[in-house]
N, C-alpha and C. Protein backbone atom coordinates (compact mmCIF):
# COMPACT_ATOMS: atom_id res chain seq x y z
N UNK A 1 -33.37 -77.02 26.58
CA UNK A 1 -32.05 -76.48 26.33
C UNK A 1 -32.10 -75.36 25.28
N UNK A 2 -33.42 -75.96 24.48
CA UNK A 2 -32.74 -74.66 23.34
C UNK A 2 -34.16 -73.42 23.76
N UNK A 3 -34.65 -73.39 24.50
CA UNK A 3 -35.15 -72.28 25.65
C UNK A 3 -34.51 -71.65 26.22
N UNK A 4 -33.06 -71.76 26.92
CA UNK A 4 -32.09 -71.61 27.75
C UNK A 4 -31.39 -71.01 26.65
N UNK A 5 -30.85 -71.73 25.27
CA UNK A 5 -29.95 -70.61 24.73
C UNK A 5 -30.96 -69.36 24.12
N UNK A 6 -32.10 -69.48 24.02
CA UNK A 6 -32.73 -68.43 23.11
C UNK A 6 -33.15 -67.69 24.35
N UNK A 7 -33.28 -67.60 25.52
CA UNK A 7 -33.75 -66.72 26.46
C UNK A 7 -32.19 -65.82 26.54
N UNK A 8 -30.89 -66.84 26.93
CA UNK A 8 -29.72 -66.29 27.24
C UNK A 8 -29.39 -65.36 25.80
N UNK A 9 -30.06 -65.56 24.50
CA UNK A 9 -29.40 -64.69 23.36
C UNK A 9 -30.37 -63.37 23.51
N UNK A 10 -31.61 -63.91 23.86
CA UNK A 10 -32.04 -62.44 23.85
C UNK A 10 -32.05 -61.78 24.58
N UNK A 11 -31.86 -61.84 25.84
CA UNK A 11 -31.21 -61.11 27.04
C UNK A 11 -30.32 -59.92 26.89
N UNK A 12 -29.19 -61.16 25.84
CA UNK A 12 -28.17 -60.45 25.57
C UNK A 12 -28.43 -58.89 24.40
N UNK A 13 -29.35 -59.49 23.58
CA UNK A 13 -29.38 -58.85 22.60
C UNK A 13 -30.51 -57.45 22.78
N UNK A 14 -31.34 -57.67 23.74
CA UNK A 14 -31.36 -56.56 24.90
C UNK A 14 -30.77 -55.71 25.56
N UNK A 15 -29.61 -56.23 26.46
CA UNK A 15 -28.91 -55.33 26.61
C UNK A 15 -27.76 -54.66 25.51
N UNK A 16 -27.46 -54.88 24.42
CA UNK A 16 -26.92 -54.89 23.67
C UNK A 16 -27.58 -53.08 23.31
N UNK A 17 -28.77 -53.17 22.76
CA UNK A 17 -29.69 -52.27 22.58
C UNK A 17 -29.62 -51.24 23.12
N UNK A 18 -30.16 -52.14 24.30
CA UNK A 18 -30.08 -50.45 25.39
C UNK A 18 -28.95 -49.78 25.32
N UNK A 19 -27.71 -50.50 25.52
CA UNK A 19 -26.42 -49.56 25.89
C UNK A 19 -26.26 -48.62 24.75
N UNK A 20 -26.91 -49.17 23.38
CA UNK A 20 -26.66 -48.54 22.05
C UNK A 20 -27.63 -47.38 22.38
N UNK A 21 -28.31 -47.53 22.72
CA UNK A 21 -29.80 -45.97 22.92
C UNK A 21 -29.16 -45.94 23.90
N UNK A 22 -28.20 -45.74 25.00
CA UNK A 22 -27.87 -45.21 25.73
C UNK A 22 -26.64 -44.18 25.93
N UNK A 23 -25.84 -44.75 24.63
CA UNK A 23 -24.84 -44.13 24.14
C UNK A 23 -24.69 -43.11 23.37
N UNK A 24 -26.03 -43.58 22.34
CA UNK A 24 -26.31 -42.85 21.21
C UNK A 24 -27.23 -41.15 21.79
N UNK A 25 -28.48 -41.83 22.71
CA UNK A 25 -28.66 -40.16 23.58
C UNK A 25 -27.66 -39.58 24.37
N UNK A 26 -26.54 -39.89 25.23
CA UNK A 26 -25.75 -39.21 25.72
C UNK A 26 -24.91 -38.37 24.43
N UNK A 27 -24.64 -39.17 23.18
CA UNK A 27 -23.87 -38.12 21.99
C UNK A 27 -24.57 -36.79 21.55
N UNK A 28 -26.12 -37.45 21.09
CA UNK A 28 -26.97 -36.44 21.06
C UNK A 28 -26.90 -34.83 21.96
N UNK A 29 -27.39 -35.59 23.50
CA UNK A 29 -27.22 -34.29 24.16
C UNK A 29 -26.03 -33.65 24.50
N UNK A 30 -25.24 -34.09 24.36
CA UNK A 30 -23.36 -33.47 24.56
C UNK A 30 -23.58 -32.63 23.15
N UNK A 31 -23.85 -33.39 22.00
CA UNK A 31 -23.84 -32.38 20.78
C UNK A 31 -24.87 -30.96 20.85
N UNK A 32 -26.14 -31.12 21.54
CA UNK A 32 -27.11 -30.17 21.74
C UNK A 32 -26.38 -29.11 22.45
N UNK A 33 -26.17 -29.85 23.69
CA UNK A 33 -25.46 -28.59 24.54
C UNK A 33 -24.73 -27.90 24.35
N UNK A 34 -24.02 -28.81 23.55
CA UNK A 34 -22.40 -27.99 23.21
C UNK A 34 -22.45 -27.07 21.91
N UNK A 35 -23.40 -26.83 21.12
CA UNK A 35 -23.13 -26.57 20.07
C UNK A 35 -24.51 -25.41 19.64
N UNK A 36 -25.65 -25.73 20.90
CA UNK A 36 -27.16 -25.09 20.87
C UNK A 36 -27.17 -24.42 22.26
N UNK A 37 -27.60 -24.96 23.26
CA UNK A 37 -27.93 -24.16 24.64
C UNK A 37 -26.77 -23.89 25.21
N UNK A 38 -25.49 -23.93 25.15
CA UNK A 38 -24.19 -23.76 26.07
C UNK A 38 -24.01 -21.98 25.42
N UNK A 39 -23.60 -21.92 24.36
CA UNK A 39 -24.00 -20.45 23.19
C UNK A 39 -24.90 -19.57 23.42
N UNK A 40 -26.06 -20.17 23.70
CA UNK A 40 -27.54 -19.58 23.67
C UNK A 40 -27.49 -19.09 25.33
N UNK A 41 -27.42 -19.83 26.55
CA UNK A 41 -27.05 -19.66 28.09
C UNK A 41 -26.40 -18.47 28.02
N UNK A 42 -24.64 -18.30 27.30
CA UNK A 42 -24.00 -17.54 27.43
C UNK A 42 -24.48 -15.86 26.62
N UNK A 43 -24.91 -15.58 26.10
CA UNK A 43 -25.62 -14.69 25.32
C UNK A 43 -26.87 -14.23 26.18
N UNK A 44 -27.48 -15.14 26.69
CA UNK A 44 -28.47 -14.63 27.86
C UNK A 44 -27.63 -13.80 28.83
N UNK A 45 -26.44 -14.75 29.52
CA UNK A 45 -25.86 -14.10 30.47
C UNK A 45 -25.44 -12.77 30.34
N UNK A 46 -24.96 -12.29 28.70
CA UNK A 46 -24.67 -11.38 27.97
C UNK A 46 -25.65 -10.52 28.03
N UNK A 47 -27.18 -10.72 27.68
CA UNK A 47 -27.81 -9.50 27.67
C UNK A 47 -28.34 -9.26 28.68
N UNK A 48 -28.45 -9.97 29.64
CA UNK A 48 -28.98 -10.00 31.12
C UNK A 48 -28.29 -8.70 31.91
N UNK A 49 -26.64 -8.74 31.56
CA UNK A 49 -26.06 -7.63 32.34
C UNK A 49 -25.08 -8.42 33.11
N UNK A 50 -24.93 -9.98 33.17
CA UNK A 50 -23.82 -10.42 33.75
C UNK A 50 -23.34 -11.61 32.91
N UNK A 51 -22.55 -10.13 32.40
CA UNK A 51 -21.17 -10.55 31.43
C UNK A 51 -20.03 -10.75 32.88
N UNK A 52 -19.84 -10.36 34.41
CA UNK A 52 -18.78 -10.66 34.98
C UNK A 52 -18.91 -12.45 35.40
N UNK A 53 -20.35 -13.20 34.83
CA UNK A 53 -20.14 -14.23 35.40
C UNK A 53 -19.98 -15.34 33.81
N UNK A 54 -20.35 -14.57 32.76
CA UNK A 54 -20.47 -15.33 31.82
C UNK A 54 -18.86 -15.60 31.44
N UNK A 55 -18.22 -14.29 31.50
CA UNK A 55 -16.52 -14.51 30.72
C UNK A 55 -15.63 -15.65 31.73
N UNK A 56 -15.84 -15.61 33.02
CA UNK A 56 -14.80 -16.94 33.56
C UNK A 56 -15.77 -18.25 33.61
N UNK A 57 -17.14 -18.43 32.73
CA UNK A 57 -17.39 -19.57 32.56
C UNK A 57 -16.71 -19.84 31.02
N UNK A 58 -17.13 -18.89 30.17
CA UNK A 58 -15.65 -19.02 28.91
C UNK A 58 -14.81 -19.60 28.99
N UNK A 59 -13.92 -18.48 30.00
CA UNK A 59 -12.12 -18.66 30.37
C UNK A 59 -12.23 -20.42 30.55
N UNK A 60 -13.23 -20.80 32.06
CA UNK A 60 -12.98 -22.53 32.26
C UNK A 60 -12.84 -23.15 31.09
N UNK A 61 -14.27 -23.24 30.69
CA UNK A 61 -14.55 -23.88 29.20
C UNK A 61 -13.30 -24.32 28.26
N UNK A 62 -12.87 -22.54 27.80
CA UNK A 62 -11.79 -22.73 27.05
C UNK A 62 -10.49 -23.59 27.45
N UNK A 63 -10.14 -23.33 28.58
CA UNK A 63 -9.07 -24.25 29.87
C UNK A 63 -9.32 -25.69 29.52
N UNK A 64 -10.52 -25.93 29.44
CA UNK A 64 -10.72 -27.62 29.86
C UNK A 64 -10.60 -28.23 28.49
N UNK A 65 -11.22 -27.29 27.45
CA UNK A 65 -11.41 -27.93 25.72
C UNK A 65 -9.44 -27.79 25.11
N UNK A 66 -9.51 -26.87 25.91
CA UNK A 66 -7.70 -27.07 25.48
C UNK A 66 -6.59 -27.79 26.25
N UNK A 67 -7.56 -28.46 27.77
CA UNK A 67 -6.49 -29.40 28.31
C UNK A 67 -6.96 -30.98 27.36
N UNK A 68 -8.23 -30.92 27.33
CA UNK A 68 -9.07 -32.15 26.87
C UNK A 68 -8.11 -32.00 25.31
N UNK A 69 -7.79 -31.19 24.74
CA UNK A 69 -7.08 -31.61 23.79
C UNK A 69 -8.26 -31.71 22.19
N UNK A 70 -9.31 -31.13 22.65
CA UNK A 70 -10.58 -31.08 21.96
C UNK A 70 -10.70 -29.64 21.03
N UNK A 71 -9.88 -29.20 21.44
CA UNK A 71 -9.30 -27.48 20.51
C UNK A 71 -8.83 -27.82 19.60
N UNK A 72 -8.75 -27.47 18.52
CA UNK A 72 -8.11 -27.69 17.15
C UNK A 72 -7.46 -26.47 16.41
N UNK A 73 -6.09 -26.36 16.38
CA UNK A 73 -5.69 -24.98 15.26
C UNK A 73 -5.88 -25.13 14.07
N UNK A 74 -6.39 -23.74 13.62
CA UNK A 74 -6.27 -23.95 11.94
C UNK A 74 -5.18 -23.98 11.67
């Protein structure tokens, strides 16, 4: 019996884990992207010569961070 609760706690405490490293890299790379390569992409697109495809990925962007409510005024 007390095999059964210590297998069932650490199971738990396994998955417990993972979801935490699973949560914790999805913040990570949302923060990378958003703040390192999303900037860096658009500036390529910039010196590349297509600025007509970089500005309505902007325009969306801006659309979605200000429906998402994720825009902030000073």
């Amino acid at each position: 019996m007390l095999t059964l609760l210590f297998t069932i706690g650490l199971i738990w405490m396994v998955w417990k884990v993972a979801f935490l490293g699973f949560r914790l890299t999805w913040g990570i790379i949302r923060l990378l992207f958003s703040t390192i390569l999303f900037p860096i992409i658009l500036i390529g697109f910039c010196v590349a010569g297509l600025v007509y495809t970089a500005l309505p990925i902007v325009i969306a962007v801006g659309i979605i961070a200000l429906i998402a409510g994720k825009a902030k005024t000073i």
